[in-house]
C-alpha atoms as a PDB file:
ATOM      1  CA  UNK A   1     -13.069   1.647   9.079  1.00  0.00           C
ATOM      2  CA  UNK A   2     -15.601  -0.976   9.362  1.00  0.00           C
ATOM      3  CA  UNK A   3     -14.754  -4.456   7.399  1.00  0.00           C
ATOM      4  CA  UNK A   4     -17.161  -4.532   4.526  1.00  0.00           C
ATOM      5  CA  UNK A   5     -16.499  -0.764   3.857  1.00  0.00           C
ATOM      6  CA  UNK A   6     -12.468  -1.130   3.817  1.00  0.00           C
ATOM      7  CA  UNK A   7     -12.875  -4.114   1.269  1.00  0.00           C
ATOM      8  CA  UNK A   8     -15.578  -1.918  -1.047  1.00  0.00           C
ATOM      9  CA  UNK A   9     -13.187   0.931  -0.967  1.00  0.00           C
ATOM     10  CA  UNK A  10      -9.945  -1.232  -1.431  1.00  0.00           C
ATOM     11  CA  UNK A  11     -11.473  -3.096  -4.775  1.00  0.00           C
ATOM     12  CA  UNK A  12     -12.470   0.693  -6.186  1.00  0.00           C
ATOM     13  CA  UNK A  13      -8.953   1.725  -5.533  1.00  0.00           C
ATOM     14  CA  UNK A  14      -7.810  -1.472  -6.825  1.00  0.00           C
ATOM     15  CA  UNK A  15      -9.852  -1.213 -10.346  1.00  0.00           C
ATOM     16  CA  UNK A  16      -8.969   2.174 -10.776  1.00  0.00           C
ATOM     17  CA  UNK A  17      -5.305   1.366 -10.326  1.00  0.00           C
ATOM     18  CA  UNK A  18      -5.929  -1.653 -12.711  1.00  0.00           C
ATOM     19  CA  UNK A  19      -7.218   0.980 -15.190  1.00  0.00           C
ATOM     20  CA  UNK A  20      -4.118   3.317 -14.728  1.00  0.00           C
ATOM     21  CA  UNK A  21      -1.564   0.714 -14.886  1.00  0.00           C
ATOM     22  CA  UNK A  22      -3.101  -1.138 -18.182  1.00  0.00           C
ATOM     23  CA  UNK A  23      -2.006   1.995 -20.174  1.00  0.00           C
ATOM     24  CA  UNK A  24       1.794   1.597 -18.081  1.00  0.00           C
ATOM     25  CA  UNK A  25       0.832   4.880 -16.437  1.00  0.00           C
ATOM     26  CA  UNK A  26       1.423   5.168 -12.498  1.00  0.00           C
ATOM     27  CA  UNK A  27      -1.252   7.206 -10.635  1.00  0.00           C
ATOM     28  CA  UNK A  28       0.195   8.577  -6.987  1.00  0.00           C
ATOM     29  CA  UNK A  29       2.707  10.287  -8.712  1.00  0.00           C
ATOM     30  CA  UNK A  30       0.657  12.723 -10.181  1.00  0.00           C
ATOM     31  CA  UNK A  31      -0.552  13.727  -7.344  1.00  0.00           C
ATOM     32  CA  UNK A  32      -0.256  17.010  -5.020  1.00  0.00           C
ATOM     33  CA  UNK A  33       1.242  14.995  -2.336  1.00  0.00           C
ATOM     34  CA  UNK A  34       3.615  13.345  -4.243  1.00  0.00           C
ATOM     35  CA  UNK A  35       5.394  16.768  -5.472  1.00  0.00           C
ATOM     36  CA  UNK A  36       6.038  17.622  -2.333  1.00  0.00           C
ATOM     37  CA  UNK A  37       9.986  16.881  -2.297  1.00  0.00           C
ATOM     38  CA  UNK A  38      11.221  18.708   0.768  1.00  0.00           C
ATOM     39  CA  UNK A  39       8.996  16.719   2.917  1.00  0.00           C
ATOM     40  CA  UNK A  40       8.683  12.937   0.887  1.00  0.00           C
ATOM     41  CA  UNK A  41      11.965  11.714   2.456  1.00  0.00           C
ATOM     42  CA  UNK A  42      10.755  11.095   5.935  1.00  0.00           C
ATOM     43  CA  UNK A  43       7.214  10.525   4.529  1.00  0.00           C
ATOM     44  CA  UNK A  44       6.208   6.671   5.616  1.00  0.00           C
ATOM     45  CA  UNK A  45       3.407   6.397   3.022  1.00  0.00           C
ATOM     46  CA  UNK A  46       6.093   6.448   0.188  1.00  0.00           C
ATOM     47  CA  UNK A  47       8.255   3.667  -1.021  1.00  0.00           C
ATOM     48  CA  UNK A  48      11.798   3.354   0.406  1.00  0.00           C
ATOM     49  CA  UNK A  49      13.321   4.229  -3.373  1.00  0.00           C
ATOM     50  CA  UNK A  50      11.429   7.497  -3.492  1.00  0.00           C
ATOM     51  CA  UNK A  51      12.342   8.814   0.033  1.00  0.00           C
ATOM     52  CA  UNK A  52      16.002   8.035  -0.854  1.00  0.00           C
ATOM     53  CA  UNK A  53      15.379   9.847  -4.359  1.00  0.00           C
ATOM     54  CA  UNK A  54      13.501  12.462  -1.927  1.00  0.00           C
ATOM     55  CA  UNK A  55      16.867  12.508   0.341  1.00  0.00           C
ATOM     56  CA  UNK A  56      20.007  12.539  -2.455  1.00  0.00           C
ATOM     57  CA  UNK A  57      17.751  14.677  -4.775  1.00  0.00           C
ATOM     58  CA  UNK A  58      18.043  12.532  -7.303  1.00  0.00           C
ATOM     59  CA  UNK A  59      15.425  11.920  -9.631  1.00  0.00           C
ATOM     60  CA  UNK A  60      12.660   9.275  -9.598  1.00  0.00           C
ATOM     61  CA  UNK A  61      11.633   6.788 -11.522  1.00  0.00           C
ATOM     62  CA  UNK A  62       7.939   5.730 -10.700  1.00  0.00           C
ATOM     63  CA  UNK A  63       6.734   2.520 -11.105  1.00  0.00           C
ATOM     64  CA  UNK A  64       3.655   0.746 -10.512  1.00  0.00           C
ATOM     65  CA  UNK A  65       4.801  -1.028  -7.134  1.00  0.00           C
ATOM     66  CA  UNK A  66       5.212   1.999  -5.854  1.00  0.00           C
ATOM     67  CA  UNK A  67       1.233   2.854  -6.432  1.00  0.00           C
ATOM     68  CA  UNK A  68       0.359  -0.211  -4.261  1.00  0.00           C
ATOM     69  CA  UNK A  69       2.730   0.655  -1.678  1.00  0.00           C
ATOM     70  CA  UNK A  70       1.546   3.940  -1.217  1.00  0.00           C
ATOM     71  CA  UNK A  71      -2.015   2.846  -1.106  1.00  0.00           C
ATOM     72  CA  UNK A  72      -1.561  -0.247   0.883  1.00  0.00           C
ATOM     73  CA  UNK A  73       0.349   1.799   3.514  1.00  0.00           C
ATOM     74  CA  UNK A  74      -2.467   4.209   3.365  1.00  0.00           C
ATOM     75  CA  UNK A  75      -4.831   1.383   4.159  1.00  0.00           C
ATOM     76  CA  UNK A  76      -2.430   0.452   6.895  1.00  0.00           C
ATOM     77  CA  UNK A  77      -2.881   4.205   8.579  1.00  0.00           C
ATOM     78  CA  UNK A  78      -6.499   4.198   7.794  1.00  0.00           C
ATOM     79  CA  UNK A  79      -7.255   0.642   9.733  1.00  0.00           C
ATOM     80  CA  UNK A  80      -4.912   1.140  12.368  1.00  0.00           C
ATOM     81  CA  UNK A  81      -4.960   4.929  13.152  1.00  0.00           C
ATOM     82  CA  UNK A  82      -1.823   4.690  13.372  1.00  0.00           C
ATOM     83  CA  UNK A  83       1.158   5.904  11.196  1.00  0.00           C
ATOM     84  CA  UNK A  84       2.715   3.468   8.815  1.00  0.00           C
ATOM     85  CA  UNK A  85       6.016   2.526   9.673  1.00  0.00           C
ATOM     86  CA  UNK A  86       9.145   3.612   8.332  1.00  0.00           C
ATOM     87  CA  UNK A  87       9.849   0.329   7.550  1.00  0.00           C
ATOM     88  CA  UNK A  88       7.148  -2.282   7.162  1.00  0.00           C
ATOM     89  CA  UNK A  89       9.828  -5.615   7.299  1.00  0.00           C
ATOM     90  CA  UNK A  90      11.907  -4.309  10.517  1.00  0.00           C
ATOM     91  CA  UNK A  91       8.966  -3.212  12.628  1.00  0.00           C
ATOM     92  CA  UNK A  92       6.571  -6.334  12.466  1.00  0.00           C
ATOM     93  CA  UNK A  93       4.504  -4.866  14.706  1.00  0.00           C
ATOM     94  CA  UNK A  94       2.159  -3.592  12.653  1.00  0.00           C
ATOM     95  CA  UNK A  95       0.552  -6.804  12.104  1.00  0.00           C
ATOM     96  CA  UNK A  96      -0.312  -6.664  15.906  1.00  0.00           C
ATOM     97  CA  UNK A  97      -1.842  -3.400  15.418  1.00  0.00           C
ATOM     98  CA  UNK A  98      -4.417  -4.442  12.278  1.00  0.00           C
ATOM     99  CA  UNK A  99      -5.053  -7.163  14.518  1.00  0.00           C
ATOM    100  CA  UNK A 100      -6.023  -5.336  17.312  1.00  0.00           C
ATOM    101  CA  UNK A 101      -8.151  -2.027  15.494  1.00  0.00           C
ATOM    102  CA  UNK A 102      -9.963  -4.817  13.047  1.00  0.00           C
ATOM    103  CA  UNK A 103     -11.478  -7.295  16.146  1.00  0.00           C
ATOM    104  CA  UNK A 104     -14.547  -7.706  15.117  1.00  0.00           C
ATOM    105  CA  UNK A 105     -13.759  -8.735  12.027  1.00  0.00           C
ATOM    106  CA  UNK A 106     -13.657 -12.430  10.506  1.00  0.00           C
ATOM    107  CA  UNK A 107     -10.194 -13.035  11.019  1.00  0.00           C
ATOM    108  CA  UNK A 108     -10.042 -14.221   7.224  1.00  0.00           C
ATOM    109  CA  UNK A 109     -10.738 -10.969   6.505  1.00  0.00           C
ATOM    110  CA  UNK A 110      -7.611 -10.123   8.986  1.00  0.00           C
ATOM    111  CA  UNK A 111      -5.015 -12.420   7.643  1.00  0.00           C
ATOM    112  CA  UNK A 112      -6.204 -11.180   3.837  1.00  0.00           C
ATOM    113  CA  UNK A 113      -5.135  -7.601   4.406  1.00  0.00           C
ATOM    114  CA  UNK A 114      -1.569  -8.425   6.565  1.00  0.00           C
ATOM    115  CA  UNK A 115      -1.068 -10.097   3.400  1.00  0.00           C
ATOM    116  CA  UNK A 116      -1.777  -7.753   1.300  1.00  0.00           C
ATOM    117  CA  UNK A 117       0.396  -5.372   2.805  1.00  0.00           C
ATOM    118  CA  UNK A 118       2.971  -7.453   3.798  1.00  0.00           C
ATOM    119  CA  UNK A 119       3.392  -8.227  -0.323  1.00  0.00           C
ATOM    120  CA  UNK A 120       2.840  -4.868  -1.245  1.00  0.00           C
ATOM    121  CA  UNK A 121       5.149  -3.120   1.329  1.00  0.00           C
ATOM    122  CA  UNK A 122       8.201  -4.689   1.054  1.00  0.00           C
ATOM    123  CA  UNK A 123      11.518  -2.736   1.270  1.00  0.00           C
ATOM    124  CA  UNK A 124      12.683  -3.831  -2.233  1.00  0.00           C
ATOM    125  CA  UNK A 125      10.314  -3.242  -5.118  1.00  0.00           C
ATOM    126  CA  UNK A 126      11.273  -6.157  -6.923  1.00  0.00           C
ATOM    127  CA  UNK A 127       9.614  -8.145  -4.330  1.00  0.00           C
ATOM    128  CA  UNK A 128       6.848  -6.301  -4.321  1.00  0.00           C
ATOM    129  CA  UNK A 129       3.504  -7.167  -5.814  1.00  0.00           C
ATOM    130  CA  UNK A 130       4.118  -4.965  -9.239  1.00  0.00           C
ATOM    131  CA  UNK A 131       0.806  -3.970 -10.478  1.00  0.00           C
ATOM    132  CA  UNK A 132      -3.046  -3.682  -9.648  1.00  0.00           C
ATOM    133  CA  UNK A 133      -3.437  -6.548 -12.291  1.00  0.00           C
ATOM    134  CA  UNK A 134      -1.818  -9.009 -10.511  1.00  0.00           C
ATOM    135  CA  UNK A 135      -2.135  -7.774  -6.910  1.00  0.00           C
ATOM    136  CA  UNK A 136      -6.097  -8.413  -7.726  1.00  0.00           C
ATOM    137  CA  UNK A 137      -5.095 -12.145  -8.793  1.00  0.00           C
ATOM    138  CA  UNK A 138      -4.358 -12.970  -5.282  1.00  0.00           C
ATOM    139  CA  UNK A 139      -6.001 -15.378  -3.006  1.00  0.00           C
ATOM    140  CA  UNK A 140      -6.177 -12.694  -0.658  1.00  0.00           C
ATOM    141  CA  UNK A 141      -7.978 -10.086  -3.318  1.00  0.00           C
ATOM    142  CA  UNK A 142     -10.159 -12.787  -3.973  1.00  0.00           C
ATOM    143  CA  UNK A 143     -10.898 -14.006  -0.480  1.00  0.00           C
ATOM    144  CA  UNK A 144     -12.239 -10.349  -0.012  1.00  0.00           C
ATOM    145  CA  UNK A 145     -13.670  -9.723  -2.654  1.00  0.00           C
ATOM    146  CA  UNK A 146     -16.273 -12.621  -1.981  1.00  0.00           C
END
């Protein structure tokens, strides 16, 4: 994806999300994807609690971290051409890859997203960025969004 079109896309994704999450509805959830349980626990997009839900077939609680981690990893694949990683913490070297696939672009712009996904990919939710509200209230939001 080319730099000014990633950031474009993300902010839609973002606002809609902000939309969605106002009304303390989740979005990804409702998805097709999403109801696929025989396959979500070794699916990377989705957050660690789902996949563990997924595994123990237990049922899960959605929240609206886990909307930003699915999307953010989704960004991750669709930068990168690469598949997320399991986990985004233990393997660090993801940040080498968004590096490398977004070269030519102002490395601002670079630093911004690892951020991003960094904060909203994290293995425990309650360290997560929790909502589209505040994850566009970010320095890093805001640094692309100018």
């Amino acid at each position: 994806m080319y730099e000014r079109e990633s950031i474009e896309k993300l902010m839609q994704d973002l606002f809609m999300l902000k939309s969605v999450h106002e009304t303390g509805e989740t979005y990804y959830n409702k998805t097709k994807i999403w109801n696929q349980k025989d396959y979500g626990w070794h699916n990377p997009l989705f957050p660690p609690e789902y996949r563990r839900c997924c595994l123990n077939e237990k049922k899960f609680q959605m929240d609206a971290s886990c909307d930003l981690y699915y999307l953010m990893a989704c960004y991750y694949e669709k930068i990168t051409g690469r598949k997320a990683p399991n986990n985004f913490e233990i393997n660090r070297l993801w940040k080498d890859y968004v590096v490398q696939h977004t070269s030519d672009w102002l490395p601002v712009y670079q630093t911004a997203w690892i951020h991003l996904i960094e904060d909203c990919t994290r293995w425990q939710n309650k360290y997560r960025i929790q909502n589209a509200m505040e994850l566009l209230n970010t320095k890093e939001t805001k640094i692309l969004n100018s």
